[in-house]
C-alpha atoms as a PDB file:
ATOM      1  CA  UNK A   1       0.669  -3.778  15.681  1.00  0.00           C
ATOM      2  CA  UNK A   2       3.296  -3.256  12.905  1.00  0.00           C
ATOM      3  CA  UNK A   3       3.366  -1.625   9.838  1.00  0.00           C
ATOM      4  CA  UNK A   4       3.143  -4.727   8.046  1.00  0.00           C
ATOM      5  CA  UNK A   5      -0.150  -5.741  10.093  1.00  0.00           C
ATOM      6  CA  UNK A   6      -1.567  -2.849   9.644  1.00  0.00           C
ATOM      7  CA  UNK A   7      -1.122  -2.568   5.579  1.00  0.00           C
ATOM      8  CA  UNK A   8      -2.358  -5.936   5.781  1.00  0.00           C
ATOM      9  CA  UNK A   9      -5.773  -5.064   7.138  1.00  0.00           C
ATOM     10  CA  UNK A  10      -6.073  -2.616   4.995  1.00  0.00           C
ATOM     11  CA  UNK A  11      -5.495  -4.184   1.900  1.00  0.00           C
ATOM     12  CA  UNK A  12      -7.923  -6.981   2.787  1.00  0.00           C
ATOM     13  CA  UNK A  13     -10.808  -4.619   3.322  1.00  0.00           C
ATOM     14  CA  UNK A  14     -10.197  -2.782   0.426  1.00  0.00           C
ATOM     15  CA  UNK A  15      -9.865  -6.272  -1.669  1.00  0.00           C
ATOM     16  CA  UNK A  16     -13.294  -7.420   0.177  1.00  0.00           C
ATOM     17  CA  UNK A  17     -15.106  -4.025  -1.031  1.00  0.00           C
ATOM     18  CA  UNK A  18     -13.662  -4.550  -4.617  1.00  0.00           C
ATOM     19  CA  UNK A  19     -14.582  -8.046  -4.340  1.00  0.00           C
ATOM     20  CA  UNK A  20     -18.452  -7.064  -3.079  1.00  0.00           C
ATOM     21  CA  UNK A  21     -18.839  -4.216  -5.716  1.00  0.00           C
ATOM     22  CA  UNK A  22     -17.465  -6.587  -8.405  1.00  0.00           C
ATOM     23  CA  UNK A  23     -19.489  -9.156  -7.946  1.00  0.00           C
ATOM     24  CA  UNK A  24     -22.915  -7.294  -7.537  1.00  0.00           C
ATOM     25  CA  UNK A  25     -22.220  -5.202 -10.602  1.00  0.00           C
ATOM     26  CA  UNK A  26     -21.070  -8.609 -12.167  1.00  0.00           C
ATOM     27  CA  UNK A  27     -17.437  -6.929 -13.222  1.00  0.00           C
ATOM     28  CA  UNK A  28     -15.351 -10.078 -13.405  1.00  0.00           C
ATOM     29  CA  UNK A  29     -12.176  -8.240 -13.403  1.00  0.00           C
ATOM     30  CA  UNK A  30     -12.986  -5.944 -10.075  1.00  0.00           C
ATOM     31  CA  UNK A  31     -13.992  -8.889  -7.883  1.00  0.00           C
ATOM     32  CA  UNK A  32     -11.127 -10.833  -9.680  1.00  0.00           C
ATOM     33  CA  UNK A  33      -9.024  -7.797  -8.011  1.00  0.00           C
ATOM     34  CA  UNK A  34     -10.576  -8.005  -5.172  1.00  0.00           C
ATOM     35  CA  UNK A  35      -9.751 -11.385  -4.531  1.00  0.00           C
ATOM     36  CA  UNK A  36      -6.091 -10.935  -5.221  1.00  0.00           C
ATOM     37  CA  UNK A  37      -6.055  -8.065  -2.711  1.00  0.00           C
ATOM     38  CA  UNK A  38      -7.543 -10.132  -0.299  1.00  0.00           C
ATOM     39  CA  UNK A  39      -4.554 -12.516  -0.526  1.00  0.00           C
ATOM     40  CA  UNK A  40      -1.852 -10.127  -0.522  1.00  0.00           C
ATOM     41  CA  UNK A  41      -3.673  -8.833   2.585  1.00  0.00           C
ATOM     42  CA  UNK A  42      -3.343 -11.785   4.726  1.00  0.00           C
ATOM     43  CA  UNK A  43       0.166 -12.338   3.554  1.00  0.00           C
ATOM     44  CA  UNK A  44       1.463  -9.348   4.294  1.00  0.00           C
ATOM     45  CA  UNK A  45      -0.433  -9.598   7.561  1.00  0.00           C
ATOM     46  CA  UNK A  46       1.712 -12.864   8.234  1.00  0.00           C
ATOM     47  CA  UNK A  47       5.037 -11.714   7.752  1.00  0.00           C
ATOM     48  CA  UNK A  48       3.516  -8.564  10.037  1.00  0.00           C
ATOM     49  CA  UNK A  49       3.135 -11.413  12.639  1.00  0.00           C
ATOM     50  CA  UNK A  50       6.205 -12.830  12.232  1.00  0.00           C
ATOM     51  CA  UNK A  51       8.189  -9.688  12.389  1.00  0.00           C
ATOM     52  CA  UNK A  52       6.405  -8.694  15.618  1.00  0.00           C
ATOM     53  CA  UNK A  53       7.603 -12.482  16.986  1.00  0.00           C
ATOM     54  CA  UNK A  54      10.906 -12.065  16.338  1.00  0.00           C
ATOM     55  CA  UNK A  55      11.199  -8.541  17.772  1.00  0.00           C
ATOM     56  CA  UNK A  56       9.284  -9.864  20.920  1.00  0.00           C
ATOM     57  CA  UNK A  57      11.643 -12.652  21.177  1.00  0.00           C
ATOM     58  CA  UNK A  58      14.870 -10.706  20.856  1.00  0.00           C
ATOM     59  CA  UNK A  59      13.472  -8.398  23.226  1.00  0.00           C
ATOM     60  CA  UNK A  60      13.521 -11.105  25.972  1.00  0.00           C
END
């Protein structure tokens, strides 16, 4: 794993805890958070996968 998978990961669980606790306390604006950090998670995760193709394919 990269750096960029890594960060990924961890923004998506901490967007999918702000997401829970928002939406059982019924703060809009925390799950709304939570939601966007979920997203930047599994984007960041994807260029993670893409950087870790590329270096495996110039490594061959």
């Amino acid at each position: 794993m990269n750096k960029d998978q890594v960060k990924g990961a961890g923004k998506q669980a901490k967007g999918a805890v702000k997401d829970a606790v928002g939406g059982l306390t019924g703060n809009e604006k925390m799950q709304a958070e939570g939601k966007l950090d979920k997203a930047e998670g599994k984007i960041q995760g994807k260029v993670g996968d893409a950087k870790k193709k590329l270096s495996d394919k110039l490594d061959d």
